[in-house]
N, C-alpha and C. Protein backbone atom coordinates (compact mmCIF):
# COMPACT_ATOMS: atom_id res chain seq x y z
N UNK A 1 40.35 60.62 41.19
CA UNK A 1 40.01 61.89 41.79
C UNK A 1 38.59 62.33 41.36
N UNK A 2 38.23 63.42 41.53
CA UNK A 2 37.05 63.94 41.41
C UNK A 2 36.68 64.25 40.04
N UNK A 3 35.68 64.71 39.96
CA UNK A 3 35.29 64.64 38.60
C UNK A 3 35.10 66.15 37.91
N UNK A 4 34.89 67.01 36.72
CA UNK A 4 34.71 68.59 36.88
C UNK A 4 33.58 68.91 37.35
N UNK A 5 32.48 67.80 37.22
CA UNK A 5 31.14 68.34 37.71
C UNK A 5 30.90 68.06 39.08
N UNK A 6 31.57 66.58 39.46
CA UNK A 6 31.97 66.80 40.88
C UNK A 6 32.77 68.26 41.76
N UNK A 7 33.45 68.68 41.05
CA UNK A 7 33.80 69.73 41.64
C UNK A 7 32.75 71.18 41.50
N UNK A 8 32.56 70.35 40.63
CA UNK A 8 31.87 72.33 40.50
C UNK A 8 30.05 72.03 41.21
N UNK A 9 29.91 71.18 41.85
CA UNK A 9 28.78 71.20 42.70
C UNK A 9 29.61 71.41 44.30
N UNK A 10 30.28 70.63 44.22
CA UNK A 10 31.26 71.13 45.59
C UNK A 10 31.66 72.64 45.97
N UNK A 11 32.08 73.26 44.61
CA UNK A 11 31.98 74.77 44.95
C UNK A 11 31.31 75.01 45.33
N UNK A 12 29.67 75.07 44.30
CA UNK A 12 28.32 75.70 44.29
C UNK A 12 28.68 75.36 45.97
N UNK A 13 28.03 74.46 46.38
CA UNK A 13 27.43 73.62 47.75
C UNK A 13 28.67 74.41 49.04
N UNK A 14 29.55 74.64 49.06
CA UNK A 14 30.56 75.56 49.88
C UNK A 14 30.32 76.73 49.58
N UNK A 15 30.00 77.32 48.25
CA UNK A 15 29.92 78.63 48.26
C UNK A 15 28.20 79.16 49.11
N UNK A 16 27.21 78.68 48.81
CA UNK A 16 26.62 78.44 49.65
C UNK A 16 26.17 78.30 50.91
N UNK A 17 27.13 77.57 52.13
CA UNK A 17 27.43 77.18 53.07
C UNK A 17 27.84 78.44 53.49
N UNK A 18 28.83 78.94 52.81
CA UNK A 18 29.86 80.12 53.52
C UNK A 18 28.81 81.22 53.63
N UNK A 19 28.21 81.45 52.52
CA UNK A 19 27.07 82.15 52.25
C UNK A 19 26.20 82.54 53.44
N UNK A 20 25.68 81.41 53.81
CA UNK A 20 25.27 80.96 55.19
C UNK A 20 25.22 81.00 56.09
N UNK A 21 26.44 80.83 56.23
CA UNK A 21 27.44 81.33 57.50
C UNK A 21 27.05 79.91 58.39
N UNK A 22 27.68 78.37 57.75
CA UNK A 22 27.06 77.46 58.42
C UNK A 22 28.86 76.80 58.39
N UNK A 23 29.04 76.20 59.36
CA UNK A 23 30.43 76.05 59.32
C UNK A 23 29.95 74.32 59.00
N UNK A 24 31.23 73.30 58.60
CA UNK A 24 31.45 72.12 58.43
C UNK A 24 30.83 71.60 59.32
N UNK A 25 31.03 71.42 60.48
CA UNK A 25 30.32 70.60 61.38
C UNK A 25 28.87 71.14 61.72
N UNK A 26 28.33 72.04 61.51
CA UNK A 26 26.87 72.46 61.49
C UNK A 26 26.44 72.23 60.20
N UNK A 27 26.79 71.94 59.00
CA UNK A 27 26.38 71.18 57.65
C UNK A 27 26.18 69.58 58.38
N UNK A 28 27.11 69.10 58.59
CA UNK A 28 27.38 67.38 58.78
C UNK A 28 26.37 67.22 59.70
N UNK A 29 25.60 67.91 60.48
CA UNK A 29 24.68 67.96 61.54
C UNK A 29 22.97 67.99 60.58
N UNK A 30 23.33 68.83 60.15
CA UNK A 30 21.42 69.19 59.34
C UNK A 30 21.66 68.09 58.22
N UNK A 31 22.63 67.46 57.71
CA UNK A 31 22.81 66.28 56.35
C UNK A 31 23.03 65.04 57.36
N UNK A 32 23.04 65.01 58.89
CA UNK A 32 22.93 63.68 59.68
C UNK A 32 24.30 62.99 58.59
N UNK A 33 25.84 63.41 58.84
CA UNK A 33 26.77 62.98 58.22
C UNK A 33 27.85 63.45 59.08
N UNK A 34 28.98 62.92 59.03
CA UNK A 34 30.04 63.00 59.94
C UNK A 34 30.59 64.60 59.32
N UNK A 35 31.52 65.24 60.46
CA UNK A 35 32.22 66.46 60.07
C UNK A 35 33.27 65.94 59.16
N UNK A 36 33.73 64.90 59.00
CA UNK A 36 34.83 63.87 58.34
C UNK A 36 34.39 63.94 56.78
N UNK A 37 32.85 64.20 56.78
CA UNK A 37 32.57 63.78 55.41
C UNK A 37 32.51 65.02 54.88
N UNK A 38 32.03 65.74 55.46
CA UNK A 38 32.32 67.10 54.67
C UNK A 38 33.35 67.42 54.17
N UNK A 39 34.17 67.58 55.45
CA UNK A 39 35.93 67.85 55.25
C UNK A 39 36.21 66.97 53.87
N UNK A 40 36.08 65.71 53.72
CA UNK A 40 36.67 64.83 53.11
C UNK A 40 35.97 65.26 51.35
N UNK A 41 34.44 65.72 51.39
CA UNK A 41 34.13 66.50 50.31
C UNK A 41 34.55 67.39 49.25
N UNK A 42 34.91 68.16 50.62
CA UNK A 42 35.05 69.65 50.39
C UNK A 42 37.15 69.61 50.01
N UNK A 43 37.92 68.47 50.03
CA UNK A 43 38.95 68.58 50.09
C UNK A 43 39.57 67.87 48.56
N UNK A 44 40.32 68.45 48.29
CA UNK A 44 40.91 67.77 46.56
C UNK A 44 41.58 66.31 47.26
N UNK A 45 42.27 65.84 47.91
CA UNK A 45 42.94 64.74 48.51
C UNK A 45 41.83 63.91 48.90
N UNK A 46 39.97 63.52 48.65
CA UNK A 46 40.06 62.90 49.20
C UNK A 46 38.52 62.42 47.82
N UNK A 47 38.07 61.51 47.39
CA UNK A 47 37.44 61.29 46.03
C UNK A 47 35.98 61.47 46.44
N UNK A 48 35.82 61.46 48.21
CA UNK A 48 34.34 61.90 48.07
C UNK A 48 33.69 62.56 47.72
N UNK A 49 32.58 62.65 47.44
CA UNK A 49 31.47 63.74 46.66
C UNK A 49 29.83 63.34 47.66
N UNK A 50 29.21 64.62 47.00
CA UNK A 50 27.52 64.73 47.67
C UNK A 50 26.92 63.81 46.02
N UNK A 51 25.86 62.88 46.53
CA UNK A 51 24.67 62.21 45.71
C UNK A 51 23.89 63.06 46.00
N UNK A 52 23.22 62.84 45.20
CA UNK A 52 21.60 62.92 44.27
C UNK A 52 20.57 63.33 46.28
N UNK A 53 20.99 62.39 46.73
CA UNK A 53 20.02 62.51 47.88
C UNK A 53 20.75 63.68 48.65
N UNK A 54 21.94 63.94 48.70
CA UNK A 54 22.28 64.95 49.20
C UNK A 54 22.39 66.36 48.98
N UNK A 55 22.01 66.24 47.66
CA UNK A 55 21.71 67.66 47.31
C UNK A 55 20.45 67.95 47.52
N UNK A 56 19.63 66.73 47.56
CA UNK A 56 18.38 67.29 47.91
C UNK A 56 18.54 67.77 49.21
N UNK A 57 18.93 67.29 50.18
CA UNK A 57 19.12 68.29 51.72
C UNK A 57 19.70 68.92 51.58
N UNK A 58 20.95 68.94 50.92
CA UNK A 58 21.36 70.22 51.30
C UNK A 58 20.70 71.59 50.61
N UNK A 59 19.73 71.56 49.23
CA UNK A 59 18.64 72.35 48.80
C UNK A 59 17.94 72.90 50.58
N UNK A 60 17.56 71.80 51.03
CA UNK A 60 16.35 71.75 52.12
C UNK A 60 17.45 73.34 53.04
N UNK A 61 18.42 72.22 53.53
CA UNK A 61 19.04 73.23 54.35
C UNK A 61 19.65 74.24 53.99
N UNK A 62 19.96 74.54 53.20
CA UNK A 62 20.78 76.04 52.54
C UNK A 62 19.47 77.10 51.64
N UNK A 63 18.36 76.42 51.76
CA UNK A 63 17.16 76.98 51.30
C UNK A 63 17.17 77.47 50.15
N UNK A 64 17.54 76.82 49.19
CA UNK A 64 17.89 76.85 47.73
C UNK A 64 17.05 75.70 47.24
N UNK A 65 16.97 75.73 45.80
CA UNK A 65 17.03 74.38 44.86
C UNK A 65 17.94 73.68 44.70
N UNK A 66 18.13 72.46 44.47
CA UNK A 66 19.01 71.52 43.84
C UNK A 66 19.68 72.18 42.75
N UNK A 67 18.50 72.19 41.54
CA UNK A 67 19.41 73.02 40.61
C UNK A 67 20.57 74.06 40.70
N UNK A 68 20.30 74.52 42.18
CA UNK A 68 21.39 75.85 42.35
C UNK A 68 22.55 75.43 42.24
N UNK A 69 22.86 74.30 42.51
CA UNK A 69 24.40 73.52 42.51
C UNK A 69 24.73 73.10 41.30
N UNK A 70 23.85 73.04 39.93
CA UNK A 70 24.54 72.24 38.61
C UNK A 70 24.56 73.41 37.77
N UNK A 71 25.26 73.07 37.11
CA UNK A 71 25.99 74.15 35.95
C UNK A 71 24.50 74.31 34.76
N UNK A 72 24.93 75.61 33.90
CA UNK A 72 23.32 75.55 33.31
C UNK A 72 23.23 74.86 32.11
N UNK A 73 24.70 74.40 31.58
CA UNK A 73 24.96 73.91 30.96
C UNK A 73 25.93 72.64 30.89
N UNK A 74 26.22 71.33 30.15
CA UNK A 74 27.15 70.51 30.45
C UNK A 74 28.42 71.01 30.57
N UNK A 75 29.36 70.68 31.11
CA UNK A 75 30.69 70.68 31.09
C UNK A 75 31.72 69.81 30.41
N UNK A 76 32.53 70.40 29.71
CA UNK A 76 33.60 69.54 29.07
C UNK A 76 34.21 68.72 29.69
């Protein structure tokens, strides 16, 4: 399954989104990625996660930094 820091960029990166007001399939569109992958992200049942390159777009598109998604500190 996922990992805690996997998850807690998945929050950040949804909380964000919602923020936004950018639904799943208008994310999977500006990240050139299936609505499947989001869903499949954004869901505990499924082990995908966003890389390194994807936070950099999604920074681009949610008009944030990268950093906005990592904790300020490590996690246990």
């Amino acid at each position: 399954m996922k990992s805690n820091i996997d998850n807690y960029v998945i929050n950040k990166v949804k909380e964000k989104r919602i923020e936004k007001k950018l639904s799943q399939a208008e994310l999977a569109y500006e990240l050139n990625v299936s609505v499947g992958f989001i869903g499949k992200v954004e869901s505990a049942n499924y082990p995908s996660h966003y890389n390194i390159k994807h936070l950099n777009q999604l920074a681009k598109v949610l008009d944030c930094s990268p950093q906005d998604f990592l904790p300020k500190k490590p996690l246990a």
